[in-house]
N, C-alpha and C. Protein backbone atom coordinates (compact mmCIF):
# COMPACT_ATOMS: atom_id res chain seq x y z
N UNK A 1 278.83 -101.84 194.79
CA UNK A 1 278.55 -102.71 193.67
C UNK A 1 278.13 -104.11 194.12
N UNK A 2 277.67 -104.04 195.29
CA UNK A 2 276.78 -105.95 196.45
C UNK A 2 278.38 -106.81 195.75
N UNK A 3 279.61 -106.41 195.99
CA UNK A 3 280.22 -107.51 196.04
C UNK A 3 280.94 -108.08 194.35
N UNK A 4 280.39 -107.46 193.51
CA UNK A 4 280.90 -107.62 192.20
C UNK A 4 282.08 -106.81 191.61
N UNK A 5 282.84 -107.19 190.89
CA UNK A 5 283.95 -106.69 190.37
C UNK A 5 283.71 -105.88 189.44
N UNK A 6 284.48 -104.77 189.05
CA UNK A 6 284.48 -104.33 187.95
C UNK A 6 283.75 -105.47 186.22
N UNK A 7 285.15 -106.06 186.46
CA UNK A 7 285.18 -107.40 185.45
C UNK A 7 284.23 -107.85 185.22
N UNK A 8 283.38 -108.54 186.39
CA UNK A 8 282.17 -109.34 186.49
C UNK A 8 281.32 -108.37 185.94
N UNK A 9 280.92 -106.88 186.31
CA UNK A 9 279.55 -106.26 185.20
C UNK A 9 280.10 -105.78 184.13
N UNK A 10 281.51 -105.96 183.74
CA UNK A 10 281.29 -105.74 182.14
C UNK A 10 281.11 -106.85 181.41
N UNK A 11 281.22 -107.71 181.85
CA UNK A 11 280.80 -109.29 180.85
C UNK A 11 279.55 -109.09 181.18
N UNK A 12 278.70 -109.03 182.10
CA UNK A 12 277.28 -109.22 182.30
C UNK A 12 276.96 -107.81 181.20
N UNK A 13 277.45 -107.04 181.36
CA UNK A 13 276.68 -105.89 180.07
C UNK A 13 276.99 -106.13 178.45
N UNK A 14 278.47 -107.15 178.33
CA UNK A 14 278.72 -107.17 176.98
C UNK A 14 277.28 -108.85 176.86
N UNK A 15 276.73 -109.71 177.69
CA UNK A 15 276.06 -110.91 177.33
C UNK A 15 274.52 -110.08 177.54
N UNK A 16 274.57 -108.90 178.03
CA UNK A 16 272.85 -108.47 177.92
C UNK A 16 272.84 -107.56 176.06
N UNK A 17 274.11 -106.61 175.92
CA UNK A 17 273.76 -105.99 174.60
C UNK A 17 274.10 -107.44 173.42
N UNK A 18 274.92 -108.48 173.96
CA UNK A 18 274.73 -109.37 172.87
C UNK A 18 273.05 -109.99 172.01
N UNK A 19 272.68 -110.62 173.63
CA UNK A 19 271.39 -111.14 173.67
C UNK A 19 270.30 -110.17 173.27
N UNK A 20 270.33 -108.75 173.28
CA UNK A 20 269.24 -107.77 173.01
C UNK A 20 269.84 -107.96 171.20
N UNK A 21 270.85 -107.98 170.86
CA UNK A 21 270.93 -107.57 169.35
C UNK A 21 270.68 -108.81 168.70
N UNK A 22 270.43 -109.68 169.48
CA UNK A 22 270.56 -111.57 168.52
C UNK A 22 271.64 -111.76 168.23
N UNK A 23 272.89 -111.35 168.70
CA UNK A 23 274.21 -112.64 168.79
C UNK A 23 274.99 -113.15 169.97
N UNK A 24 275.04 -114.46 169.58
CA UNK A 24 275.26 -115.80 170.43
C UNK A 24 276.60 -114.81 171.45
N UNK A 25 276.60 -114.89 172.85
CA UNK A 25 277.64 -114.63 173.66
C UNK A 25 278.92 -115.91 173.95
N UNK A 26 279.66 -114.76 173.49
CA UNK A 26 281.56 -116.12 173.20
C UNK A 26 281.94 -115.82 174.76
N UNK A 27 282.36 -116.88 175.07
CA UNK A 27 283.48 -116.31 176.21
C UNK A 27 284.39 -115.81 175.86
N UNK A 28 285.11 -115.13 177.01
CA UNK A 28 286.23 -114.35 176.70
C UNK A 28 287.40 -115.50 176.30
N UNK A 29 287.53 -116.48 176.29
CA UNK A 29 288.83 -117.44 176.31
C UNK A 29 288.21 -117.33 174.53
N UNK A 30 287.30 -118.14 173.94
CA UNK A 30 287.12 -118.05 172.63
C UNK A 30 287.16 -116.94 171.57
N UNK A 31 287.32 -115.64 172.28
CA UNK A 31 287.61 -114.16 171.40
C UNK A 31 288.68 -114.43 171.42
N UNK A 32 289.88 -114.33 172.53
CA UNK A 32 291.09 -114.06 172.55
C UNK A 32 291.88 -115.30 171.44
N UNK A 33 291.07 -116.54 171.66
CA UNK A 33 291.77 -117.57 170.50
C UNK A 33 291.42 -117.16 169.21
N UNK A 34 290.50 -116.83 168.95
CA UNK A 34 290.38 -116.48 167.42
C UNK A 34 290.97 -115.21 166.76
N UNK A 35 291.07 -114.31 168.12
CA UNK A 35 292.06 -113.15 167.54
C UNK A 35 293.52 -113.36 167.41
N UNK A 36 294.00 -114.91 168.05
CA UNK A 36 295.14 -114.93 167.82
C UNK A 36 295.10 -115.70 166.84
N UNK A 37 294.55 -115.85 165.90
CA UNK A 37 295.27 -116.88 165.30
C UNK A 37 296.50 -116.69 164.17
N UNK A 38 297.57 -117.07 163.50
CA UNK A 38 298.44 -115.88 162.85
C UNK A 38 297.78 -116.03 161.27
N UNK A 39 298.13 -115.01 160.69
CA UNK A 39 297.68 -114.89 159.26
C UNK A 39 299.18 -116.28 158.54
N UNK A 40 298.37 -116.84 157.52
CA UNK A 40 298.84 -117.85 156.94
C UNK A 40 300.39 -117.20 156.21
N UNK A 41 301.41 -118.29 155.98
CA UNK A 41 302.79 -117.67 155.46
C UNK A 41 302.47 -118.79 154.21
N UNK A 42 304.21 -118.00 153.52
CA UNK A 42 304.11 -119.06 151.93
C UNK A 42 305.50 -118.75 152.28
N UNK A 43 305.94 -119.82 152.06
CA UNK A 43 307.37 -119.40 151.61
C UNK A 43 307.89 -120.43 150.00
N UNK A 44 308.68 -119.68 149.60
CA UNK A 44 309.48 -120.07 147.96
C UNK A 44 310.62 -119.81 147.74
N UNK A 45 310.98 -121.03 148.11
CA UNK A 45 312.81 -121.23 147.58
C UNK A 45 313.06 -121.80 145.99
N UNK A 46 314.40 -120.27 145.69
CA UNK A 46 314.27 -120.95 144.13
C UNK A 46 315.85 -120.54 144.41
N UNK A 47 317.12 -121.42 143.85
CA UNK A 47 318.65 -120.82 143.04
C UNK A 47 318.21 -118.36 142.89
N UNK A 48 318.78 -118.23 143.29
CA UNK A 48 319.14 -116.27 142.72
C UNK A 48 320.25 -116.39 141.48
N UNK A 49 320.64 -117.66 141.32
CA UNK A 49 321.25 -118.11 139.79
C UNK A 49 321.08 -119.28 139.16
N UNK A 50 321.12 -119.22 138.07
CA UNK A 50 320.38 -120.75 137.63
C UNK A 50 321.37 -120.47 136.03
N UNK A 51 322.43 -121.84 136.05
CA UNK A 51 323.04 -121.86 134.92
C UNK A 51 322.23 -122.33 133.76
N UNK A 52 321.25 -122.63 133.87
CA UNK A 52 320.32 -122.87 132.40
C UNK A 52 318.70 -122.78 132.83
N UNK A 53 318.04 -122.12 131.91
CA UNK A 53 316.46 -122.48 132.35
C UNK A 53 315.75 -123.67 131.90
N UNK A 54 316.69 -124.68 131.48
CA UNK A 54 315.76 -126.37 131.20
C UNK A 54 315.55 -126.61 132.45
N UNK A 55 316.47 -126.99 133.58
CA UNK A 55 315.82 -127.06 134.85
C UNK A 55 316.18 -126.52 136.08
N UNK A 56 315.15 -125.60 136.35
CA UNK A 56 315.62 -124.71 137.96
C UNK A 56 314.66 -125.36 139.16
N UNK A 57 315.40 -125.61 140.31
CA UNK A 57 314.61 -126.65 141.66
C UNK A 57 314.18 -125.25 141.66
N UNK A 58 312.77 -125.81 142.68
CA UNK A 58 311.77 -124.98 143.20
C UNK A 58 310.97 -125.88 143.82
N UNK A 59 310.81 -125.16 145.58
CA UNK A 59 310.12 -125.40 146.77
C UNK A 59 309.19 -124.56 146.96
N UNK A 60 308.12 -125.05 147.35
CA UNK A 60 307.21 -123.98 148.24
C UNK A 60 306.44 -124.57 149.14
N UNK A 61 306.50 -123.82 150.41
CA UNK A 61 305.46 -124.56 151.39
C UNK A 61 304.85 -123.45 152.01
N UNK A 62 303.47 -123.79 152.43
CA UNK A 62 302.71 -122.98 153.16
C UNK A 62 302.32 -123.55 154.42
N UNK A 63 302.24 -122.92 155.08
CA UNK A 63 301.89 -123.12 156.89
C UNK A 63 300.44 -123.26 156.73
N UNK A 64 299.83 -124.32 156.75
CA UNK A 64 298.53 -124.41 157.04
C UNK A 64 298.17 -126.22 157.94
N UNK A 65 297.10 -125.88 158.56
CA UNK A 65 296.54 -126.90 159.82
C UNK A 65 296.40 -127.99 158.93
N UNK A 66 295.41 -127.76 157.41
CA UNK A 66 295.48 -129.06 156.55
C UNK A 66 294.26 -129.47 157.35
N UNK A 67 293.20 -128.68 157.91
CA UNK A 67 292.29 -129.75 158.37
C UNK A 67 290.85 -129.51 157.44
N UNK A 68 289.92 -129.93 157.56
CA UNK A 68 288.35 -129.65 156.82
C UNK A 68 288.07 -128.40 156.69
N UNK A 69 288.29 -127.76 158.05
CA UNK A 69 287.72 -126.35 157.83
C UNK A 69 288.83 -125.47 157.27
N UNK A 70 290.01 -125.81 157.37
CA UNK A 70 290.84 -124.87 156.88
C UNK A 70 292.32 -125.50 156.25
N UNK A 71 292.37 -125.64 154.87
CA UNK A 71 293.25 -126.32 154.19
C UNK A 71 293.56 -125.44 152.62
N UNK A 72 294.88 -125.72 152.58
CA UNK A 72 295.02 -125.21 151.15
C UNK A 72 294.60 -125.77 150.10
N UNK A 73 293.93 -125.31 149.20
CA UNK A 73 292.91 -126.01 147.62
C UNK A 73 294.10 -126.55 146.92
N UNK A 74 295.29 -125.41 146.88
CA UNK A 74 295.74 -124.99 145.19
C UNK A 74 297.32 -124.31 145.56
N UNK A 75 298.15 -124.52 144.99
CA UNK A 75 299.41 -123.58 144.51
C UNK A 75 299.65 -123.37 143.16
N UNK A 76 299.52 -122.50 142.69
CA UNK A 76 300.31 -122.08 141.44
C UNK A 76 301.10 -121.19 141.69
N UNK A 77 302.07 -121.60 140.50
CA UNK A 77 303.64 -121.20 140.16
C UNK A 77 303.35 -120.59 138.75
N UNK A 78 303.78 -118.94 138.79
CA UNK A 78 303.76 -118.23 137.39
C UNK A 78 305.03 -117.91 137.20
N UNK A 79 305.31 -117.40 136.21
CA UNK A 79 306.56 -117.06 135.44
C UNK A 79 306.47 -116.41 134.40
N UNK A 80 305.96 -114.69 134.48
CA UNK A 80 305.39 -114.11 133.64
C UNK A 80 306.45 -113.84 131.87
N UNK A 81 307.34 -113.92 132.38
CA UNK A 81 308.26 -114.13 130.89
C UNK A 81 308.42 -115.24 129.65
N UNK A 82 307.79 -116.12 130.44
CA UNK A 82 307.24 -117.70 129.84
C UNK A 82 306.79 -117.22 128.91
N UNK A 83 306.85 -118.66 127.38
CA UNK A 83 305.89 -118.41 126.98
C UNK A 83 303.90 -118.92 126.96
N UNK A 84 303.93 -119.71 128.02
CA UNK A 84 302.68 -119.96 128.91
C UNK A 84 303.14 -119.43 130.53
N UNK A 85 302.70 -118.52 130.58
CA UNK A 85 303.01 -118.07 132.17
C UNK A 85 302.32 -118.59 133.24
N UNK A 86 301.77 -119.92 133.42
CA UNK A 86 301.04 -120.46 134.08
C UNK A 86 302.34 -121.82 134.63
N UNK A 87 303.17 -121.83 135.00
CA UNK A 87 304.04 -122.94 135.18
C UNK A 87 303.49 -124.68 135.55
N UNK A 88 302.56 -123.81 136.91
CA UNK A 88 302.48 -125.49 137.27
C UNK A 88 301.15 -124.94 138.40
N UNK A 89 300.13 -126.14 138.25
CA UNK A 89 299.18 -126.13 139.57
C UNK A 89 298.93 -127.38 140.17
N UNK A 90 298.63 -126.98 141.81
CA UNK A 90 298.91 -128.22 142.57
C UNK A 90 298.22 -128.16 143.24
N UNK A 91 297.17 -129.33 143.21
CA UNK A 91 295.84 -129.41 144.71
C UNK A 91 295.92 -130.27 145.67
N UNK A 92 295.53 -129.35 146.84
CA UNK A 92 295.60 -130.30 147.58
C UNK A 92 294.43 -130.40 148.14
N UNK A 93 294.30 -131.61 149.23
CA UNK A 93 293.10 -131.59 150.01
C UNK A 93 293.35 -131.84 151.64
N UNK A 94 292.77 -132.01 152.48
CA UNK A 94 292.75 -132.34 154.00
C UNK A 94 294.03 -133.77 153.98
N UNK A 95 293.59 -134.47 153.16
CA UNK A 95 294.07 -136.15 153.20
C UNK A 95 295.63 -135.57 152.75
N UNK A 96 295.78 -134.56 152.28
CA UNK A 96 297.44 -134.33 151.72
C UNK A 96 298.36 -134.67 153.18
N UNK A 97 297.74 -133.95 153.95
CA UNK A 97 299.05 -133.79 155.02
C UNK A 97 299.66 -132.54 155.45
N UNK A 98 299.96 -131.81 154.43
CA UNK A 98 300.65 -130.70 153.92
C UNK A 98 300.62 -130.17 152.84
N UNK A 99 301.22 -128.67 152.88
CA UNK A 99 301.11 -128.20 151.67
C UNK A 99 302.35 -127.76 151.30
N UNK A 100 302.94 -128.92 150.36
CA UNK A 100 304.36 -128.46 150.28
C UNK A 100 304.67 -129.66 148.50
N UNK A 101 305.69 -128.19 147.81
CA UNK A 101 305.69 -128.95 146.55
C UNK A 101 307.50 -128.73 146.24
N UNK A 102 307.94 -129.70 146.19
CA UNK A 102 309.48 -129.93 145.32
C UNK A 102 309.46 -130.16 143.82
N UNK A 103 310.08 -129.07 143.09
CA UNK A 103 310.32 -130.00 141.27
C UNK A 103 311.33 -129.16 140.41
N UNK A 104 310.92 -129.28 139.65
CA UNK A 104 311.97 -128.39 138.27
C UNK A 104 311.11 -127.80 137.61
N UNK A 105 311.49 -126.48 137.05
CA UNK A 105 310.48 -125.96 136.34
C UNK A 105 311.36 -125.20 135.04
N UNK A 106 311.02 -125.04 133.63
CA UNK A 106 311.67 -124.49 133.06
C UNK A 106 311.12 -122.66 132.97
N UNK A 107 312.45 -121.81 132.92
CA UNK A 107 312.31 -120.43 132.76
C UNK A 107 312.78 -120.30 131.23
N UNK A 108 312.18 -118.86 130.66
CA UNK A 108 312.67 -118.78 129.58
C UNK A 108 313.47 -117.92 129.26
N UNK A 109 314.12 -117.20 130.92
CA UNK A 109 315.17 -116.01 131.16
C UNK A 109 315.03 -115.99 132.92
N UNK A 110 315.95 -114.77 132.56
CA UNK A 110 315.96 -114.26 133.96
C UNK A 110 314.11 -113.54 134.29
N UNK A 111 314.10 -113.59 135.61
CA UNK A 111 312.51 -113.17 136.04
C UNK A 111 311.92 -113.17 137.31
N UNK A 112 310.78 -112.75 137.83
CA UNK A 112 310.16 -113.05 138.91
C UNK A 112 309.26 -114.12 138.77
N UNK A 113 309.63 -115.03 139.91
CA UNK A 113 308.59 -116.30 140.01
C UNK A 113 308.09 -116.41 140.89
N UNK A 114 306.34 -116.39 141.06
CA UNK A 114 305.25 -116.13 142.00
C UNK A 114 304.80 -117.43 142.48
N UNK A 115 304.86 -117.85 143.82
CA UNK A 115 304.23 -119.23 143.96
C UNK A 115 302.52 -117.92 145.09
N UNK A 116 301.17 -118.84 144.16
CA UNK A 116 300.66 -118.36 145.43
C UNK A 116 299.51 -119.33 145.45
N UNK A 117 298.87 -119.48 147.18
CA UNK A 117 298.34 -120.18 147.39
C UNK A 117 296.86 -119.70 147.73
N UNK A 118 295.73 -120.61 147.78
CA UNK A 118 294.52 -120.29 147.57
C UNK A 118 294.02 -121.63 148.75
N UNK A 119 293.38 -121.05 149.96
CA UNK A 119 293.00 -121.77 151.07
C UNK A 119 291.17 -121.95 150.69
N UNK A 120 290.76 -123.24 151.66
CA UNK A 120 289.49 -123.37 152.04
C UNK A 120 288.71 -122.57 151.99
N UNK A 121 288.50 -121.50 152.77
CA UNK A 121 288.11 -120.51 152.69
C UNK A 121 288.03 -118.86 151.91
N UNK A 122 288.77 -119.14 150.99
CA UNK A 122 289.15 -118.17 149.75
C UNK A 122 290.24 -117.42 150.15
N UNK A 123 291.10 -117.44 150.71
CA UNK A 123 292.39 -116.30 151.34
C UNK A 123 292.81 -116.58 150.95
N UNK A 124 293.80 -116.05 150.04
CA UNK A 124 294.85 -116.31 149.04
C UNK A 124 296.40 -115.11 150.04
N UNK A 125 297.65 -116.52 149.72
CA UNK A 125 298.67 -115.65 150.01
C UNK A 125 299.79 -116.03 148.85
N UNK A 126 300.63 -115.15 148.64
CA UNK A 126 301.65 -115.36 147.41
C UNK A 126 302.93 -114.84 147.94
N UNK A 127 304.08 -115.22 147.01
CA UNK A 127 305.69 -114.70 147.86
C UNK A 127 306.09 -115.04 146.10
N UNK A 128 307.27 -114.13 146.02
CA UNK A 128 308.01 -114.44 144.82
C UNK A 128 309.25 -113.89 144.87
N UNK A 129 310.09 -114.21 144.10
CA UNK A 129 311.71 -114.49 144.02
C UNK A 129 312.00 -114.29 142.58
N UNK A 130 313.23 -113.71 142.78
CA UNK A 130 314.00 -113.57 141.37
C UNK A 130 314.96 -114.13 141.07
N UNK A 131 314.69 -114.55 139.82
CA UNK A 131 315.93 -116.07 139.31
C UNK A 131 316.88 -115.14 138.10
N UNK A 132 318.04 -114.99 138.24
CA UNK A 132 318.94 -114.50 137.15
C UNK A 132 319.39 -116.30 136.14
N UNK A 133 318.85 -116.17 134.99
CA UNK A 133 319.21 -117.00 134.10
C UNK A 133 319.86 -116.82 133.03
N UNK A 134 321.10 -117.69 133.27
CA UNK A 134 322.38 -117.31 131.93
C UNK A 134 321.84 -117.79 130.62
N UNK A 135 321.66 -119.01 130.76
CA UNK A 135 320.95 -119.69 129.25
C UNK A 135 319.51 -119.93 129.27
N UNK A 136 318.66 -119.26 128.71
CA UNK A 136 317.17 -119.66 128.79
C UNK A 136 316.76 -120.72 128.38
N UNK A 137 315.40 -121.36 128.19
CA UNK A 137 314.80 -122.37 127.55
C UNK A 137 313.53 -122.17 127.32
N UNK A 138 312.54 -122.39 126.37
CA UNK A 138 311.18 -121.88 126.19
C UNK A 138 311.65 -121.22 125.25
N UNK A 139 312.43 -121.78 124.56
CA UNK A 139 312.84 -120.77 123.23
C UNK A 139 312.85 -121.84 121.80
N UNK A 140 311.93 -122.69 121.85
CA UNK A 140 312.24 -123.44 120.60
C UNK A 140 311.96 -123.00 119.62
N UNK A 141 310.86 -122.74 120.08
CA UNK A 141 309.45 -121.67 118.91
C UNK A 141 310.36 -121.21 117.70
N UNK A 142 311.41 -120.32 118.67
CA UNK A 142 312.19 -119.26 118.02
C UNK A 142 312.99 -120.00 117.08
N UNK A 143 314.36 -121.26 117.22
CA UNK A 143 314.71 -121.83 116.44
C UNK A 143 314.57 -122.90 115.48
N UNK A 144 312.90 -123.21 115.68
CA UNK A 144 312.69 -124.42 114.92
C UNK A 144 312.46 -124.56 113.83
């Protein structure tokens, strides 16, 4: 093989079928980084009991770089038992810092509550939790 490695003619054959098909040849250090990179998390902390649904804390943060090319837009918080199941939406941009939201939210029972997030690039990830609620709220409708 005049002195060449294995190694050495398979990169020279993966940069000749690149260049014959018209795409740009990566080094091997730039494949291996982009295949690592990890898929984005969400996480959502809520009470698994909540003595009234006027106000239950709720956290959510997502793992993201927060930079231009890759930042979270948006979180929304649903609460399909509501009677608007749309709870709360939250944008962010590069200049945020982070993507992370603390508050109170009212339930109108016990339920599943979905925080999910919507990145730069359209990838959406979501996580949800179940809140047991003794006294609801979102119930005025009913007694007014």
């Amino acid at each position: 093989m005049n002195g060449q490695t294995r190694r050495s003619v398979m990169a020279n054959r993966r940069q000749f079928i690149a260049a014959a098909i018209g795409l740009p040849a990566l080094p091997a250090a730039a494949r291996v980084t982009a295949a690592a990179q990890p898929p984005p998390t969400i996480a959502l902390q809520l009470p698994r009991l909540a003595e009234t649904g006027n106000s239950v804390p709720i956290a959510v943060q997502v793992a993201s770089p927060m930079t231009a090319a890759d930042h979270v837009t948006r979180i929304d918080i649903t609460a399909p038992r509501n009677p608007e199941p749309r709870v709360a939406s939250f944008h962010f941009s590069p200049a945020s810092g982070a993507a992370e939201v603390r508050s109170r939210i009212r339930l109108a029972g016990s339920q599943r509550v979905t925080a999910s997030a919507e990145f730069s690039d359209g990838r959406r990830v979501e996580a949800s939790a179940s809140v047991v609620v003794t006294l609801g709220a979102c119930v005025d409708e009913m007694f007014g």
